[in-house]
Structure formats: structure tokens, C-alpha cells
Protein backbone atom coordinates (compact mmCIF):
# COMPACT_ATOMS: atom_id res chain seq x y z
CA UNK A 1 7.37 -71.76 -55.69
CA UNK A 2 8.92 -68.74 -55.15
CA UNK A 3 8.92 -66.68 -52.32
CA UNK A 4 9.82 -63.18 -52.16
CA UNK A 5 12.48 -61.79 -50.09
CA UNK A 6 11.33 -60.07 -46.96
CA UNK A 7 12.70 -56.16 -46.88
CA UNK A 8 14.54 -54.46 -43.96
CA UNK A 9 12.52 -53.24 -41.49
CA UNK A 10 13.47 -49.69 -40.48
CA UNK A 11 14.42 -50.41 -37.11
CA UNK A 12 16.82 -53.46 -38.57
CA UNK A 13 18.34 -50.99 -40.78
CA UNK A 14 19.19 -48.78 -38.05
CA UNK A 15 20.31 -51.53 -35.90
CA UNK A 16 22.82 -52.29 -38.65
CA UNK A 17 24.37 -48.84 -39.05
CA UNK A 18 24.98 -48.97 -34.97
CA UNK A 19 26.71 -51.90 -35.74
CA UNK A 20 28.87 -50.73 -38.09
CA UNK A 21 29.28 -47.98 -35.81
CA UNK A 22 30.53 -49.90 -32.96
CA UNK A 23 32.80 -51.83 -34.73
CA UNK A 24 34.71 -48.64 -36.00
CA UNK A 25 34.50 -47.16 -32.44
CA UNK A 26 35.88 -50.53 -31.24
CA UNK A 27 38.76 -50.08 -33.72
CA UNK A 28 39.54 -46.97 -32.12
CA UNK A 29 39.29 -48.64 -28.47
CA UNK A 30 36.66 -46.70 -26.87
CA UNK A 31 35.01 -49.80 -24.82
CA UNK A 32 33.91 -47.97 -22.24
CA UNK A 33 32.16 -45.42 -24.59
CA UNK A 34 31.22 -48.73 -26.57
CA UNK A 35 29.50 -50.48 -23.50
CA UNK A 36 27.06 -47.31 -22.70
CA UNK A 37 26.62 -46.63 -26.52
CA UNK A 38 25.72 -50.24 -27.28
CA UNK A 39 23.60 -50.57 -23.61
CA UNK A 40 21.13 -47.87 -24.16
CA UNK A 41 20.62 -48.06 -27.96
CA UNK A 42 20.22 -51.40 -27.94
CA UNK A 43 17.42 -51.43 -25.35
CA UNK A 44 15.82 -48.56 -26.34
CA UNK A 45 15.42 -50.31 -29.61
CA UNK A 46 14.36 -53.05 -28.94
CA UNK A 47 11.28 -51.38 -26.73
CA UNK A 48 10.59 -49.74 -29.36
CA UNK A 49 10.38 -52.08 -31.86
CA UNK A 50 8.28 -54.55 -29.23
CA UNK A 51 5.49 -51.98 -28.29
CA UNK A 52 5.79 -48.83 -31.02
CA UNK A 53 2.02 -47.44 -30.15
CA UNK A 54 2.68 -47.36 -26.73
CA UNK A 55 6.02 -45.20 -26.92
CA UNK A 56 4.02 -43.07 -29.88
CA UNK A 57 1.26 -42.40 -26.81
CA UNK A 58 3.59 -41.65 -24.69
CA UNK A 59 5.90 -39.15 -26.51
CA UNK A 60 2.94 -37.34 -27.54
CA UNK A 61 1.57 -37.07 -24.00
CA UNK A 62 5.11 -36.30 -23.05
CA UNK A 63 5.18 -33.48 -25.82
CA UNK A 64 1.83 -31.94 -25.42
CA UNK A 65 2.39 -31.94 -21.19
CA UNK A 66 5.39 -29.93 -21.85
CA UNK A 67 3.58 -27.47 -23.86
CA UNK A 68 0.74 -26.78 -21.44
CA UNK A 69 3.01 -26.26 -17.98
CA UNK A 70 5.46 -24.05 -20.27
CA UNK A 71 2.57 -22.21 -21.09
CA UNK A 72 0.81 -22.03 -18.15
CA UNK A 73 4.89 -21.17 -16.68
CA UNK A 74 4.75 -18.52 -19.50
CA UNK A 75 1.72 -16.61 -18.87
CA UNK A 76 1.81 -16.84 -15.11
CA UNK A 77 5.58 -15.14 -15.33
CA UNK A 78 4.32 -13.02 -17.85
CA UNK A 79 1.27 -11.25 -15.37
CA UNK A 80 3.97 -10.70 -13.03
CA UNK A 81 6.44 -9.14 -14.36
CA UNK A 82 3.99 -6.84 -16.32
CA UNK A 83 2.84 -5.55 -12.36
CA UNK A 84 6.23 -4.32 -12.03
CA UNK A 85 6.44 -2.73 -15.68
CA UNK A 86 3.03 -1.35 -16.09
CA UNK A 87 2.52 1.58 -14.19
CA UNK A 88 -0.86 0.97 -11.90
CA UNK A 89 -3.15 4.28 -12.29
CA UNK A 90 -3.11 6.61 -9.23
CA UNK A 91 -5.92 5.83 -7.03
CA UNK A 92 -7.96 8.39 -4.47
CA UNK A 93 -7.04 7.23 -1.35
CA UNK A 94 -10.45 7.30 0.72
CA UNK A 95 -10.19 9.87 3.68
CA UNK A 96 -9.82 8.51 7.13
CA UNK A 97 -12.38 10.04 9.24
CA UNK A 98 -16.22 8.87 8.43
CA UNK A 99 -18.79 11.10 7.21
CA UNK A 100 -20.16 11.21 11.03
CA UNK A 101 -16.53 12.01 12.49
CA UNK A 102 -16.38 14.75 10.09
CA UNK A 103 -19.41 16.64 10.52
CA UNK A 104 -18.32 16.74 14.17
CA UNK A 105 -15.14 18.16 13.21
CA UNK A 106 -17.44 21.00 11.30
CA UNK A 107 -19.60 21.55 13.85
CA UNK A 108 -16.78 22.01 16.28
CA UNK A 109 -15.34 25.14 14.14
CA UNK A 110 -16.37 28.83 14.77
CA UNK A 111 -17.33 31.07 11.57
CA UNK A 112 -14.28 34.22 11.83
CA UNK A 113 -16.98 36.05 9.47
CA UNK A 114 -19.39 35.93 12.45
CA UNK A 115 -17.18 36.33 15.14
CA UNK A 116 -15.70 39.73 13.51
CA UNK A 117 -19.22 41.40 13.25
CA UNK A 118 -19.66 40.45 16.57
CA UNK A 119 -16.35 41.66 17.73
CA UNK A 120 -17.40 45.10 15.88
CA UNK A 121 -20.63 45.21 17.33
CA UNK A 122 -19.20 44.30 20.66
CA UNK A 123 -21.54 41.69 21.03
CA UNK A 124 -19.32 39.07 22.33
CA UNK A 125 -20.65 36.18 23.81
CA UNK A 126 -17.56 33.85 23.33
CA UNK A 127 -13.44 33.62 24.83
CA UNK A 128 -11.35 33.70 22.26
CA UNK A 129 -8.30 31.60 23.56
CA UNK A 130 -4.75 32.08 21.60
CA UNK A 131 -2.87 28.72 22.27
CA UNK A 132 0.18 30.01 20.36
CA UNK A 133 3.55 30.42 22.46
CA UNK A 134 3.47 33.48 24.42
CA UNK A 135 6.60 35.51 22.10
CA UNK A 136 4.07 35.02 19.18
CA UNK A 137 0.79 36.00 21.17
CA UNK A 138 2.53 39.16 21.77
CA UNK A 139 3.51 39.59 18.73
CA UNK A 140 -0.35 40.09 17.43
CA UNK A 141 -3.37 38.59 18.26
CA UNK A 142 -7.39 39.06 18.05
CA UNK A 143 -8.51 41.61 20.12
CA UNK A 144 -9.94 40.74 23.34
CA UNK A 145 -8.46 37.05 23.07
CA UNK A 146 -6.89 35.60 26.07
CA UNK A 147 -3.73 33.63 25.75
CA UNK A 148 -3.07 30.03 26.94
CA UNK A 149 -0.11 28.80 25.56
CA UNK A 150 0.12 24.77 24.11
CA UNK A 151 2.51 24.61 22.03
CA UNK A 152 6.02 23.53 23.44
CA UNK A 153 4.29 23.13 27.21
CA UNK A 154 4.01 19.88 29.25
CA UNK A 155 0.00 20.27 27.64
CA UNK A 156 1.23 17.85 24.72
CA UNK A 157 3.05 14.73 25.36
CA UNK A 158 6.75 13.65 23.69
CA UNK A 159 4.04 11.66 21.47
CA UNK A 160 2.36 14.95 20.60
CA UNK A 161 -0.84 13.70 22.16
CA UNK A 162 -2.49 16.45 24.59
CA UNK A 163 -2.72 15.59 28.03
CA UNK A 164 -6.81 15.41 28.99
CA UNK A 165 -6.05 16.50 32.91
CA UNK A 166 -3.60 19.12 32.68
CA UNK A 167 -5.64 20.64 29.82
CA UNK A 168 -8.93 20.69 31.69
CA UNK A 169 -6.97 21.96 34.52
CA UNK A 170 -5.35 24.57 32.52
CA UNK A 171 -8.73 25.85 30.84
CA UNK A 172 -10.53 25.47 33.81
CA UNK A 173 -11.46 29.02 34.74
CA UNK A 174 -13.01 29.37 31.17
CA UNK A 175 -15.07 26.24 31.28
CA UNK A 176 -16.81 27.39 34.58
CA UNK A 177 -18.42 30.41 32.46
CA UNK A 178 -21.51 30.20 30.28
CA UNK A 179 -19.96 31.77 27.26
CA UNK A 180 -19.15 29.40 24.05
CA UNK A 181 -15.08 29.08 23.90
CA UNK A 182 -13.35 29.44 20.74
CA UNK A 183 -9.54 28.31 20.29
CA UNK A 184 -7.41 29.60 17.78
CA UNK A 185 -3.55 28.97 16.72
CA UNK A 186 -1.17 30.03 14.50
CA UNK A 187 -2.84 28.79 10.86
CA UNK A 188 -6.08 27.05 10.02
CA UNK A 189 -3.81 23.64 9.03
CA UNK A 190 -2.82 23.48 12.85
CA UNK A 191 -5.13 20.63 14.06
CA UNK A 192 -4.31 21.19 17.95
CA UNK A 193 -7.91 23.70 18.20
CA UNK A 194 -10.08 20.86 16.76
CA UNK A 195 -8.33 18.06 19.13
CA UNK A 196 -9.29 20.69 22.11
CA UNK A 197 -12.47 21.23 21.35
CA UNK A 198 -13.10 17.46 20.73
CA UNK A 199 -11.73 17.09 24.61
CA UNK A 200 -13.17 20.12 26.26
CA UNK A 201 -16.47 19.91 24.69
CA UNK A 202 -19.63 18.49 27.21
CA UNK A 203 -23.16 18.63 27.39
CA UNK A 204 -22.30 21.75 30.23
CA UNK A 205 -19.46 23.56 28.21
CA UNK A 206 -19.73 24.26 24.34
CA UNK A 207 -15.67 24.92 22.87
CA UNK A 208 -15.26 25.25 19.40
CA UNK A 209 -12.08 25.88 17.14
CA UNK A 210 -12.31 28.97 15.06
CA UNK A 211 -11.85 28.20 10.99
CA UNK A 212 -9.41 30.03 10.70
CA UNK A 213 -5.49 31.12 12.60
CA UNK A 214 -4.32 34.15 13.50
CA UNK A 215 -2.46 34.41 10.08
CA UNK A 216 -5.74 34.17 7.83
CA UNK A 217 -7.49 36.53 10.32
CA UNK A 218 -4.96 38.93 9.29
CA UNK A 219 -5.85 38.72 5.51
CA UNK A 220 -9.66 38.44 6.79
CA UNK A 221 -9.40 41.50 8.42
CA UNK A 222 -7.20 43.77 5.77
């Protein structure tokens, strides 16, 4: 009987060639490159060779583990860094006073169309107060408007908040009267008239700021 020869396995094959190799890198006396060569092939080998599905599994669960974190890695660096290199599209920012805070601020200004006519008419039943600085009051103002200046007095605060008891102390000969007080500056952007009328104002004493400033009254009045 004859029995055929059993072939190489491809692991034995291999093991052969790292024989061969360590014998020609013992010729050249490497043995402490032998003895770390020889260690971990060796053993990794023969695990191999004892339990090849299990190492399969786990390479492929190594592999495919890799893939997902460097992808998940990838797209998570990728969505930040395109915040900083897309340009975000300009947004309204939403005003800061409610709808309720500024009707107030409406109601508290004067129309300068109506007081004019009633300026021409001479049927004034408002004081006019100019709270510009008195060089400028004297410069020009609306007829028949009284001056009490604001600006650059101890009325506003180093924080450039108005002081509520020297204001109402300052004003206070107007607020005794029954006529409607309207406050003025230099420009309708000065917001100063609308903060005094907001303080001044009472259920006893109506104070509004007129629309407009003394320059715009100028044009107005041309």
C-alpha cells in the first residue's frame, strides 16, 4: 500500500523560510535581533495556526472598528471645521424693547407738525423745554421754549444714567402746571428726551419728548 506524501502546509512553509532566515541572521551575529525576531514570530504562528477562525474574527472586527471611529472621527472634524470656513448668513438681530415697551416709547413723543400749527396759531398749551447746553440754546432754539440744560450737568451720572431726584427737582416748577411738557435736544437720535419723559411722566403730569431735535426742526421749518 502506498500512501501519499502529505504537502506543506502554508504556515510550515513559512515557518521554514524564518528558519532559514535566522540562521543567516545568526551568521551575521545579530542574537539579540535573533531572540525578538524568533520570540514573536514564532508565537504568533503558532496561534495562528492553533485557532485560524478566531484570529480571522478578530482582524475583521479589528478592521471594520477602525473604519467606523475614523469615520465617525472624519465627519465629526469635518462639521467643524466647515463652521469656521462657511460663512453663516447674516441674521436680523430681534430688537430689544417689546412691542408694549415700544408703543410707550411712541406715545411718549410729541408730533413737531402739530406743535408748529399750534405755535402759529398761538395756541400753546404745552412747555417746550431745550435740555441742550446753554452756548447751544443760545445759539437757536424754538420759540417760546425754555431752557434746562442736561447735558454735561450733575443731571446724568459718570454712568450716563439720569439722576431721578435732582431731575424732578430741577423740572419741578414745570411739573406743578397743568400744561403737557415737551423736551427736546439737539437731534431726534438723542435718547435723553424719551428717558425724561419715561421718569417725569405720572398719572398728575403728562411729559412727552418731541419727534424731532432742534436740528430737524430747522429743516421742518425752512
Amino acid at each position: 500500500m502506498f500512501y501519499k506524501k502529505k504537502e506543506k502546509s502554508f504556515f510550515e512553509t513559512k515557518v521554514e523560510d524564518t528558519k532559514e532566515e535566522i540562521e543567516k541572521i545568526e551568521e551575521k551575529g545579530a542574537k539579540k535581533v535573533l531572540k525578538w525576531y524568533d520570540f514573536g514570530s514564532s508565537k504568533l504562528r503558532d496561534e495562528i495556526k492553533r485557532r485560524p477562525a478566531q484570529y480571522f474574527f478578530l482582524f475583521i472586527t479589528t478592521f471594520l472598528g477602525s473604519v467606523i471611529t475614523s469615520s465617525i472621527a472624519l465627519v465629526g472634524f469635518s462639521g467643524n471645521l466647515l463652521t469656521f470656513i462657511v460663512p453663516h448668513p447674516a441674521q436680523k438681530v430681534a430688537a430689544v424693547q417689546s412691542p408694549s415697551t415700544q408703543a410707550t416709547v411712541e406715545s411718549q413723543k410729541y408730533d413737531p407738525i402739530v406743535a408748529r400749527l399750534k405755535n402759529e396759531k398761538k395756541e400753546i398749551d404745552f412747555e417746550l423745554v431745550d435740555i441742550r447746553p446753554v452756548g447751544e440754546y443760545m445759539g437757536g432754539h424754538i420759540a417760546g421754549a425754555i431752557n434746562i440744560p442736561v447735558y454735561g450737568t450733575n443731571l446724568v451720572t459718570k454712568n450716563g444714567d439720569l439722576d431721578s431726584a435732582l431731575l424732578n427737582h430741577s423740572f419741578q416748577p414745570y411739573l406743578a402746571t397743568d400744561k403737557l411738557l415737551i423736551i427736546y435736544a439737539q437731534n431726534a437720535y438723542s435718547t435723553i428726551p424719551n428717558d425724561i419723559a419715561s421718569l417725569l411722566s405720572s398719572s398728575k403730569k403728562r411729559v412727552k419728548a418731541l419727534a424731532v431735535g432742534w436740528e430737524e426742526w430747522l429743516h421742518l421749518n425752512k
